[in-house]
N, C-alpha and C. Protein backbone atom coordinates (compact mmCIF):
# COMPACT_ATOMS: atom_id res chain seq x y z
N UNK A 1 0.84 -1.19 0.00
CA UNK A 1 0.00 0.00 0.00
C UNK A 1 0.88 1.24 0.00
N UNK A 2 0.23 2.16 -0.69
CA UNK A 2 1.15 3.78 -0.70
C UNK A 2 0.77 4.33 0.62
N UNK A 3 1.68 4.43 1.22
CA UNK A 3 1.41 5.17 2.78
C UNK A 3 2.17 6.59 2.21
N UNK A 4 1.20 7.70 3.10
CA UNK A 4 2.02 8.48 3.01
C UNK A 4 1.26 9.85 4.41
N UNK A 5 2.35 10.44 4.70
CA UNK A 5 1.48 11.40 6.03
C UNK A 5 1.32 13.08 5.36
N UNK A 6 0.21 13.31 5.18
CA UNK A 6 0.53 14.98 4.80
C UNK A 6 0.13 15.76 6.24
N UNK A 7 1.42 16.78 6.33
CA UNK A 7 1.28 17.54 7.51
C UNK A 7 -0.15 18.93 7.21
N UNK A 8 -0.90 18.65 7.90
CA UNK A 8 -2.04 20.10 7.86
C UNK A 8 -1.49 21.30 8.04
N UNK A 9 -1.91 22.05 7.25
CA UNK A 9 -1.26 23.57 7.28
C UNK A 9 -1.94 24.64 7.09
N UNK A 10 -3.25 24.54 6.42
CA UNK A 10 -4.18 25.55 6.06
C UNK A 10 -5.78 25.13 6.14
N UNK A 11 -6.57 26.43 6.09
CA UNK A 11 -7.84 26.12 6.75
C UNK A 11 -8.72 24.62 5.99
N UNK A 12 -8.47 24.34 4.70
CA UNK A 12 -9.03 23.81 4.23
C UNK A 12 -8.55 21.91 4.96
N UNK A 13 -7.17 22.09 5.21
CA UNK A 13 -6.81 20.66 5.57
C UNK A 13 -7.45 20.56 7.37
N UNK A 14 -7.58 21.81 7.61
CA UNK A 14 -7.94 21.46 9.07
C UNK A 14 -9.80 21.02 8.88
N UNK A 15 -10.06 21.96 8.29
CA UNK A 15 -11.03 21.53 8.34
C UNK A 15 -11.60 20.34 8.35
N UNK A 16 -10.98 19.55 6.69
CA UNK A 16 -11.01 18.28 7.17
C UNK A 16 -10.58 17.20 7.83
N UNK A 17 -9.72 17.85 8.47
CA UNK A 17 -8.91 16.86 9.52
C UNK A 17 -10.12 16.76 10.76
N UNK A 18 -10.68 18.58 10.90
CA UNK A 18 -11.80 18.25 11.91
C UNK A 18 -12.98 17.17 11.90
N UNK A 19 -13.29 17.19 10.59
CA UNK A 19 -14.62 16.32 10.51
C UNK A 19 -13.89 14.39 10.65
N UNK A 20 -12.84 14.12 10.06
CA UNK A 20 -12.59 12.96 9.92
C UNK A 20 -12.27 12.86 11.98
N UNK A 21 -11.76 13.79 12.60
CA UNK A 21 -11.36 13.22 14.13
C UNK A 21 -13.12 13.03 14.87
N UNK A 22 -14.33 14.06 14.27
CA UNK A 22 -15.83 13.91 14.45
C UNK A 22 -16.09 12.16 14.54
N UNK A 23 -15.72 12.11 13.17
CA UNK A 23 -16.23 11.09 12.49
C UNK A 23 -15.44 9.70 13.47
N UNK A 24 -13.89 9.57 14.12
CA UNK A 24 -13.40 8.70 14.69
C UNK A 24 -14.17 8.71 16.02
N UNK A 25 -13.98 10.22 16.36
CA UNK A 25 -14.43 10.14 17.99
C UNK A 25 -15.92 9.61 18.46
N UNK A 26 -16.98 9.64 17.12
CA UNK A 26 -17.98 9.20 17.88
C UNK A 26 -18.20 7.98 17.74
N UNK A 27 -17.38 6.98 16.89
CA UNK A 27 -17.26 5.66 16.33
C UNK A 27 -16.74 5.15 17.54
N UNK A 28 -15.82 5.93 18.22
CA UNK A 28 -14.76 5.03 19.05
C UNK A 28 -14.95 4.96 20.17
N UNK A 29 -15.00 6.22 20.42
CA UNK A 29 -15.15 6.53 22.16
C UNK A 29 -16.73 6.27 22.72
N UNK A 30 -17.35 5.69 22.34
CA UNK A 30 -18.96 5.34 23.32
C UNK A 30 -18.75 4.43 24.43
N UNK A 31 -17.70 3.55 23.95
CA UNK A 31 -17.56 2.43 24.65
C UNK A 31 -16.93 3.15 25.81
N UNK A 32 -16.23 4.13 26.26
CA UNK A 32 -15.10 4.51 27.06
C UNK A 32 -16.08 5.56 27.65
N UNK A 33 -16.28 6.64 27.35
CA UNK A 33 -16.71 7.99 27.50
C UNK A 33 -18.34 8.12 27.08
N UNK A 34 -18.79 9.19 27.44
CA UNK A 34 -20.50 9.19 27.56
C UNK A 34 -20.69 10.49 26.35
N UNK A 35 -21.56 10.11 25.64
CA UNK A 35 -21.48 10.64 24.51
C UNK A 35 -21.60 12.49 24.60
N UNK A 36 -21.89 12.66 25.43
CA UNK A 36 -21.69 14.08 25.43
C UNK A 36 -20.24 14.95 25.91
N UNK A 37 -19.30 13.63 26.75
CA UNK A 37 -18.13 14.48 27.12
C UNK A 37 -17.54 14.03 25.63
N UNK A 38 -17.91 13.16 24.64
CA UNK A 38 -17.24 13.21 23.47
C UNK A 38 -17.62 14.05 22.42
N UNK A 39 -18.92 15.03 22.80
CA UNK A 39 -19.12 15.75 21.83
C UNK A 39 -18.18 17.15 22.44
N UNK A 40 -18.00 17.42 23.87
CA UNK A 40 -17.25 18.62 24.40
C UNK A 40 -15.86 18.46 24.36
N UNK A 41 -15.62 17.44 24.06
CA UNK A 41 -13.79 17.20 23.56
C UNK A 41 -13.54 16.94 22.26
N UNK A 42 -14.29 16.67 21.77
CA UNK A 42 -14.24 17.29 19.94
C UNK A 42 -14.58 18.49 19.81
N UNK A 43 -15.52 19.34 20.32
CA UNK A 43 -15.32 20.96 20.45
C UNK A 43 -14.43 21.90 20.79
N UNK A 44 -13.70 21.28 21.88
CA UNK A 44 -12.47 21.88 23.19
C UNK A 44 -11.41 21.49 21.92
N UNK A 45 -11.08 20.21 21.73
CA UNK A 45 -10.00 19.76 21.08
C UNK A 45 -10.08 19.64 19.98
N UNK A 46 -10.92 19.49 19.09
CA UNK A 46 -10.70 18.71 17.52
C UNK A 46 -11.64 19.50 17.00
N UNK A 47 -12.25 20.55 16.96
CA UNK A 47 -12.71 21.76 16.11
C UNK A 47 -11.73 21.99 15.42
N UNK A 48 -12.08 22.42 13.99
CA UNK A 48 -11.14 23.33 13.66
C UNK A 48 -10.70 24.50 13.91
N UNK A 49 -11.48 25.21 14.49
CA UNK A 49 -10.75 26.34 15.48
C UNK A 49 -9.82 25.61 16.43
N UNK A 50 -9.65 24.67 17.24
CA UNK A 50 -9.43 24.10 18.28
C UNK A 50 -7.97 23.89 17.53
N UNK A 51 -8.07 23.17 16.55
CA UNK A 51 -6.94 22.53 15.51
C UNK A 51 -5.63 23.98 15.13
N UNK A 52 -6.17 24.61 14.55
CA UNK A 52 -5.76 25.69 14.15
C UNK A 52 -4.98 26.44 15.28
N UNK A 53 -5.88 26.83 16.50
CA UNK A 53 -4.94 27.39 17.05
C UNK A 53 -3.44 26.29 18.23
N UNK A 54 -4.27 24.89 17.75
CA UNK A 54 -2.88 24.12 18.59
C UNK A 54 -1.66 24.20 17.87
N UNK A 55 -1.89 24.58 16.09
CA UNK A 55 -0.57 24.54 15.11
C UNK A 55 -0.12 25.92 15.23
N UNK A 56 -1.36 27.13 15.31
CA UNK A 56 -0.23 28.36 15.30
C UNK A 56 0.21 28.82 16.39
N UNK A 57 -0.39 28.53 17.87
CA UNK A 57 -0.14 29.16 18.90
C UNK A 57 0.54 28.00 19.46
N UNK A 58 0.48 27.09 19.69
CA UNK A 58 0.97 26.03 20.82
C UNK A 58 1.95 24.77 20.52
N UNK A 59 2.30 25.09 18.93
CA UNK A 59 3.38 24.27 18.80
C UNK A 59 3.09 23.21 18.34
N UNK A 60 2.14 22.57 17.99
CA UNK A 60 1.74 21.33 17.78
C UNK A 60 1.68 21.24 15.84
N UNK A 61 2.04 19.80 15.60
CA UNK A 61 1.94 19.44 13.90
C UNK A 61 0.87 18.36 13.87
N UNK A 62 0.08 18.52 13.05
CA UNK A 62 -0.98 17.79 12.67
C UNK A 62 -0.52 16.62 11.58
N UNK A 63 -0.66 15.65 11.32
CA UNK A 63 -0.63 14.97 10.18
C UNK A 63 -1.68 14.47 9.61
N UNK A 64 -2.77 14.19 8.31
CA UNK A 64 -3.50 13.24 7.82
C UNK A 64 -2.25 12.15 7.36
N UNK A 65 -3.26 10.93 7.74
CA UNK A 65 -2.49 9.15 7.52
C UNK A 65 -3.25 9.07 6.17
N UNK A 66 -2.60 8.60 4.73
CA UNK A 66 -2.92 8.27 3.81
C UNK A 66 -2.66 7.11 3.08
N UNK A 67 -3.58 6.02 3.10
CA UNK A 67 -2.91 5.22 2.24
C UNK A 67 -3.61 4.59 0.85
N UNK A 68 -2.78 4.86 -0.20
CA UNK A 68 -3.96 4.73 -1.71
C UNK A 68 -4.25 5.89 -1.59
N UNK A 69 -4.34 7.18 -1.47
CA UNK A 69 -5.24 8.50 -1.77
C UNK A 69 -6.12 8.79 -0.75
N UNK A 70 -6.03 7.36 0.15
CA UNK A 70 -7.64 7.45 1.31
C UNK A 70 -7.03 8.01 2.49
N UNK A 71 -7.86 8.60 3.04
CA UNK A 71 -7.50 9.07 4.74
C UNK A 71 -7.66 8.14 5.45
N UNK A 72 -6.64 7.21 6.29
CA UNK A 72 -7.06 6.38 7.13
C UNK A 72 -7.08 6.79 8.29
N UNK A 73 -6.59 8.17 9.09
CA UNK A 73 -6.47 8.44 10.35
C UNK A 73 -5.83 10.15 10.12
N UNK A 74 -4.76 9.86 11.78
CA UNK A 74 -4.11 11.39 11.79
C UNK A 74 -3.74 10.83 12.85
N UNK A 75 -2.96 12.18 12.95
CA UNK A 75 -1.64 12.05 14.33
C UNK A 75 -1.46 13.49 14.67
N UNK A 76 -0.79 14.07 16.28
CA UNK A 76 -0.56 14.74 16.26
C UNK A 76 0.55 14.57 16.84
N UNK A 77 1.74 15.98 17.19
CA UNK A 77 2.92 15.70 17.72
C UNK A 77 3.13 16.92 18.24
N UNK A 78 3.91 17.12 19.59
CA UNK A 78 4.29 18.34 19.87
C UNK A 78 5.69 18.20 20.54
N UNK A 79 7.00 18.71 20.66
CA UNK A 79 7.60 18.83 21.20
C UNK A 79 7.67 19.40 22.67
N UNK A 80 8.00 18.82 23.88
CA UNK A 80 8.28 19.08 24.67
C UNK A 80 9.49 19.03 25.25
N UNK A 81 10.07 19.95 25.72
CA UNK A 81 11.38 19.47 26.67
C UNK A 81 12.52 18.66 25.84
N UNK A 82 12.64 17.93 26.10
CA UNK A 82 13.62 16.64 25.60
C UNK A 82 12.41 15.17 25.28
N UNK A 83 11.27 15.63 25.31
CA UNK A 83 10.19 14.98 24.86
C UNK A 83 9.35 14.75 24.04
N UNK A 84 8.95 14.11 22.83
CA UNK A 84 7.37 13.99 22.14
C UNK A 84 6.55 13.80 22.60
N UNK A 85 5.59 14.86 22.69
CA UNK A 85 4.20 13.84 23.22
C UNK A 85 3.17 13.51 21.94
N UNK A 86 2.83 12.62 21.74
CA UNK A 86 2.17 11.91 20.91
C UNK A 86 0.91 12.38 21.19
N UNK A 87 0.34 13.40 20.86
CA UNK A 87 -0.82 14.14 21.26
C UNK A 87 -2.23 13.42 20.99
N UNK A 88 -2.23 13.09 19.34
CA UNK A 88 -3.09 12.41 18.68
C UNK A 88 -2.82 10.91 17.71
N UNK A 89 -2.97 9.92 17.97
CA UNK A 89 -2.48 8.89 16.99
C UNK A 89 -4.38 7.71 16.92
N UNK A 90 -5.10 8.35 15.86
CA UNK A 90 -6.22 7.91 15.76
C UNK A 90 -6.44 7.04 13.82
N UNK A 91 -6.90 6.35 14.24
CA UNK A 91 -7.63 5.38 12.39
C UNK A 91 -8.51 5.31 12.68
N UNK A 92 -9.19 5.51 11.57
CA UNK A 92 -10.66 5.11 11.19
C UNK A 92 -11.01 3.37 11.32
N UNK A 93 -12.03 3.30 11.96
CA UNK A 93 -12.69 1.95 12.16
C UNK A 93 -11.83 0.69 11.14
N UNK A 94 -12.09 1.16 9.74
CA UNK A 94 -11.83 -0.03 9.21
C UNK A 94 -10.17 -0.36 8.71
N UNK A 95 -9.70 0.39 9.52
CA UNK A 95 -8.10 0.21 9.16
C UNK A 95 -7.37 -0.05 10.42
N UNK A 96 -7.85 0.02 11.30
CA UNK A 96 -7.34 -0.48 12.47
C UNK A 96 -6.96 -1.94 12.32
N UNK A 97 -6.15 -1.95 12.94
CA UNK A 97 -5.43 -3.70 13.32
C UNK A 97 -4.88 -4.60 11.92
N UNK A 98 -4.19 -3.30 11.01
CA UNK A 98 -3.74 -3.79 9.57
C UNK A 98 -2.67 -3.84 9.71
N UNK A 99 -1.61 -2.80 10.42
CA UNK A 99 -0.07 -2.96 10.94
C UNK A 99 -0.31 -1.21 10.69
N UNK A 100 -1.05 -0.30 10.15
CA UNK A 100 -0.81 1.41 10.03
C UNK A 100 -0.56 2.05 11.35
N UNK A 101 -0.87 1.68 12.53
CA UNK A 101 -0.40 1.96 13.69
C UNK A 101 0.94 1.97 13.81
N UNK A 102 1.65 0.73 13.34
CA UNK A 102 3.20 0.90 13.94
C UNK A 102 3.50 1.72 12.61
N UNK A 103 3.04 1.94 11.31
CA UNK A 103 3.45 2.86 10.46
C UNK A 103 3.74 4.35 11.45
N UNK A 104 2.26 4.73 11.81
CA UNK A 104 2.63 5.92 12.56
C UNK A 104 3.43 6.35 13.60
N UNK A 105 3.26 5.19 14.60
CA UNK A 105 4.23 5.12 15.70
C UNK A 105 5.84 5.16 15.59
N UNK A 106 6.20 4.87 13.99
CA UNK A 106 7.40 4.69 13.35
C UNK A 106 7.98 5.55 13.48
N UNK A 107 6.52 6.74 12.21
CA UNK A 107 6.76 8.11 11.88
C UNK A 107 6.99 9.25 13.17
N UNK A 108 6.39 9.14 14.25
CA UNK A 108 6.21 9.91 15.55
C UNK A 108 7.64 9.78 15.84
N UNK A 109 8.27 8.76 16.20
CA UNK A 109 9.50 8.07 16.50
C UNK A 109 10.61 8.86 16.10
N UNK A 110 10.50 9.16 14.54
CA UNK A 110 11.20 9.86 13.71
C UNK A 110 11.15 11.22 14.20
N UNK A 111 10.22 11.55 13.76
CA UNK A 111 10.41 13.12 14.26
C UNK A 111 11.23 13.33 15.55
N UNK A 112 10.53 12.62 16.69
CA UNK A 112 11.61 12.90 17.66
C UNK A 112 13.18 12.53 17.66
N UNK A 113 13.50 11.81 16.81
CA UNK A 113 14.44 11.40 16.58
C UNK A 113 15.31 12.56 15.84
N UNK A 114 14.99 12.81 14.67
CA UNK A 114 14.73 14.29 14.13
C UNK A 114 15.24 15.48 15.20
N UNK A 115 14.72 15.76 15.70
CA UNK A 115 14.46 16.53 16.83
C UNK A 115 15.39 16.38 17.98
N UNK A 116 16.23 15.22 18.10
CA UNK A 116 16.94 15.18 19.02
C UNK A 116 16.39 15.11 20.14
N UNK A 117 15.23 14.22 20.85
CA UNK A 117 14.49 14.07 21.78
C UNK A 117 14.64 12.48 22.14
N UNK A 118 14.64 12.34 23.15
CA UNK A 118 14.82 11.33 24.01
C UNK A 118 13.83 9.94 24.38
N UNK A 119 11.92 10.20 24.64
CA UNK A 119 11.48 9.62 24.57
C UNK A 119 10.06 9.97 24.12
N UNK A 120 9.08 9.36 23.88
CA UNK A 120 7.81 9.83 23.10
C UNK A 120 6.36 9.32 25.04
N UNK A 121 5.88 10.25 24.98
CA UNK A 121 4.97 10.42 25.67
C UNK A 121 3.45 10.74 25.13
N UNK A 122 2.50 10.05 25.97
CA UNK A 122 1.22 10.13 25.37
C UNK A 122 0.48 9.87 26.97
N UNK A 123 -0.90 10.04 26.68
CA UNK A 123 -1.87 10.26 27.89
C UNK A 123 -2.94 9.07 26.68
N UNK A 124 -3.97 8.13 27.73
CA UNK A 124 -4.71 7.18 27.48
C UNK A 124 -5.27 6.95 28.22
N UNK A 125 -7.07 6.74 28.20
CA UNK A 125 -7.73 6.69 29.21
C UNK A 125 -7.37 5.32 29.57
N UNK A 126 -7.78 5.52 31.29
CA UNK A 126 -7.67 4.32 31.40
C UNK A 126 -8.79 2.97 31.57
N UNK A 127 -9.54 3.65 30.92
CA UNK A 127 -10.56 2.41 30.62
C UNK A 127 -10.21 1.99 29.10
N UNK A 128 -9.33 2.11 28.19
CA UNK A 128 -8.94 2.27 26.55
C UNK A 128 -8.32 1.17 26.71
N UNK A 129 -8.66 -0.33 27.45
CA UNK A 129 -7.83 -1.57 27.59
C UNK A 129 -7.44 -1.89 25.96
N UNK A 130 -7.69 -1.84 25.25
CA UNK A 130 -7.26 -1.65 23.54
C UNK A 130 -6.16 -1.32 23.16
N UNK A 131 -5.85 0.22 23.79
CA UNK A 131 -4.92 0.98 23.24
C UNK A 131 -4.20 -0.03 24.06
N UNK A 132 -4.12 0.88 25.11
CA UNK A 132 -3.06 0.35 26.47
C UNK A 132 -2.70 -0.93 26.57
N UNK A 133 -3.16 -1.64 25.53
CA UNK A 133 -2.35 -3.23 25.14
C UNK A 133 -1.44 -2.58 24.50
N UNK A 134 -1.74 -1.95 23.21
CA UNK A 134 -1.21 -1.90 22.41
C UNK A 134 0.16 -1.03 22.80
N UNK A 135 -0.09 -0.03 23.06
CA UNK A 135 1.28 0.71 23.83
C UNK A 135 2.11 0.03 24.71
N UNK A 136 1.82 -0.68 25.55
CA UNK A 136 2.48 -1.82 26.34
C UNK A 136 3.17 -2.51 25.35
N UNK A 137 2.72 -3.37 24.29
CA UNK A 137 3.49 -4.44 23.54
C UNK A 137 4.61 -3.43 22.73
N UNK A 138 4.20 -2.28 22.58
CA UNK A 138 5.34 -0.97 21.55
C UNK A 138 6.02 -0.65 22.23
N UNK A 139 6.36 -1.18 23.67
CA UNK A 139 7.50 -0.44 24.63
C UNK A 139 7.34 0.58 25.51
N UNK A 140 6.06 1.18 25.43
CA UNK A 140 5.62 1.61 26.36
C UNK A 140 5.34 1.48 27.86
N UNK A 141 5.31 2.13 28.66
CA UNK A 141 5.64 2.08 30.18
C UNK A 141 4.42 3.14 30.90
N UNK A 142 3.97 2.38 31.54
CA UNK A 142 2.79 3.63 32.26
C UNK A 142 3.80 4.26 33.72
N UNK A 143 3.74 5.54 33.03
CA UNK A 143 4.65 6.49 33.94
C UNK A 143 3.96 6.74 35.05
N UNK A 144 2.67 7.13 35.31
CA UNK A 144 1.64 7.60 36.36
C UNK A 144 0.35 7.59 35.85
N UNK A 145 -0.59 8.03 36.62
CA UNK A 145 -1.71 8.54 36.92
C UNK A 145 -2.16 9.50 36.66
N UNK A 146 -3.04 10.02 36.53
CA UNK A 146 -3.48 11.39 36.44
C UNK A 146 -5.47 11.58 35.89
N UNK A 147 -5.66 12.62 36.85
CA UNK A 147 -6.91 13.11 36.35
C UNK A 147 -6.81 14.63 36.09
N UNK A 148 -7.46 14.94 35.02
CA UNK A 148 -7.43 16.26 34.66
C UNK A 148 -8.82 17.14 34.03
N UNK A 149 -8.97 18.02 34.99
CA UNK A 149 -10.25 18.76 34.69
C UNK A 149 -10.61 19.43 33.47
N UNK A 150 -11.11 19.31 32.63
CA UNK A 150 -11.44 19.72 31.54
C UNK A 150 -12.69 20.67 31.29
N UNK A 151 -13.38 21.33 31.98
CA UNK A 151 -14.16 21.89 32.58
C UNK A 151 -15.39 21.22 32.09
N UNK A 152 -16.52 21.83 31.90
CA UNK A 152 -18.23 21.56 31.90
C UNK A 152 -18.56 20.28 32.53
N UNK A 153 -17.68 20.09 33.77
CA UNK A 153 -18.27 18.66 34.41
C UNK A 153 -17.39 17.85 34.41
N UNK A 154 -16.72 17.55 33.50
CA UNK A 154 -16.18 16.16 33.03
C UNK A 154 -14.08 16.49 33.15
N UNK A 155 -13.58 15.38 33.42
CA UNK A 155 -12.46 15.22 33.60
C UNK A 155 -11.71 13.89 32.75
N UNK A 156 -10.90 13.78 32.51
CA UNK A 156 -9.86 12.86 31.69
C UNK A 156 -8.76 12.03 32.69
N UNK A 157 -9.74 10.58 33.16
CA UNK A 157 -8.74 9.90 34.08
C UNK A 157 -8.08 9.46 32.78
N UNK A 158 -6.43 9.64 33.02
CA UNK A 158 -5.59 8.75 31.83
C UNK A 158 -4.60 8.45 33.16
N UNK A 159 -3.65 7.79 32.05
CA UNK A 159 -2.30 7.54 32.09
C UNK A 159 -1.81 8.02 30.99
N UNK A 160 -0.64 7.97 31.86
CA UNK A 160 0.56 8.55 31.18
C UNK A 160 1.76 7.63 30.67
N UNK A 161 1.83 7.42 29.21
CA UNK A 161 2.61 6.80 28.98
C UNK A 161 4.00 7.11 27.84
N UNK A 162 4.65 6.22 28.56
CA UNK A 162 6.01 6.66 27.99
C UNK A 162 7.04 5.79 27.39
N UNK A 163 7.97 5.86 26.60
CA UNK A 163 8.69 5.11 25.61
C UNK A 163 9.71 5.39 25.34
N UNK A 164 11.04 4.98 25.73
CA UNK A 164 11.77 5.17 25.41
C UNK A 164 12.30 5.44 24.24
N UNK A 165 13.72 6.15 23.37
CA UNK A 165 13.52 5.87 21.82
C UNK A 165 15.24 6.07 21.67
């Protein structure tokens, strides 16, 4: 398959980067989260306003995942410290569990590598027994705990996980 990542850069790619993270988050997250803190964290976070200002103000790179011409997902990445945090690493329903995950996880890898950074960090709920296999078997390490208030009610129990590189 032609894999390939285009980084988002202008209103038109955010835009659709917004509707395709719509389109993951309400596919994915029911099972985990109650459908309304997933409609206020696709507003807070994955608007395209939301999008836009994480690339011009806060440092963050967006990617669409492409493979064949098709959008299979996205990723996000931000530098921290001597750190990546793996902000966003999401596929669409029917491409999950093909091997495009460790494609991206590759690509994330790189950049920090790139970058001269040390290890890649990410946050995962911890009811996401799915992911959190999956990060576990990639070398991942649950660093801590954490709950974090996100306001209108609702909070984000994750973990924090981390990877050496």
């Amino acid at each position: 398959m032609d894999f390939d990542f285009l980084e988002v850069n202008n209103k038109k790619q955010i835009e659709e980067l917004s509707e395709i993270a719509k389109l993951i988050w309400s596919e994915y997250f029911p099972k985990i989260i109650t459908p309304e803190q997933i409609e206020y964290m696709v507003e807070k976070y994955q608007s395209a306003d939301a999008i836009a200002r994480q690339i011009s103000n806060d440092g963050y790179k967006y990617f669409m995942v492409f493979g064949n011409g098709e959008v299979l997902g996205y990723l996000a990445v931000k530098a921290d410290r001597n750190q990546l945090l793996l902000s966003k690493l999401y596929l669409k329903k029917e491409f999950r569990g093909k091997g495009y995950f460790n494609e991206m996880l590759s690509f994330a890898e790189k950049i920090a590598k790139e970058k001269g950074l040390n290890s890649l960090y990410l946050t995962v709920n911890k009811h996401n027994d799915n992911s959190i296999a999956v990060y576990l078997k990639k070398g991942f390490f649950i660093k801590k705990e954490q709950v974090t208030d996100i306001g209108n009610g609702f909070v984000m129990d994750d973990y924090v996980m981390e990877k050496m590189i």
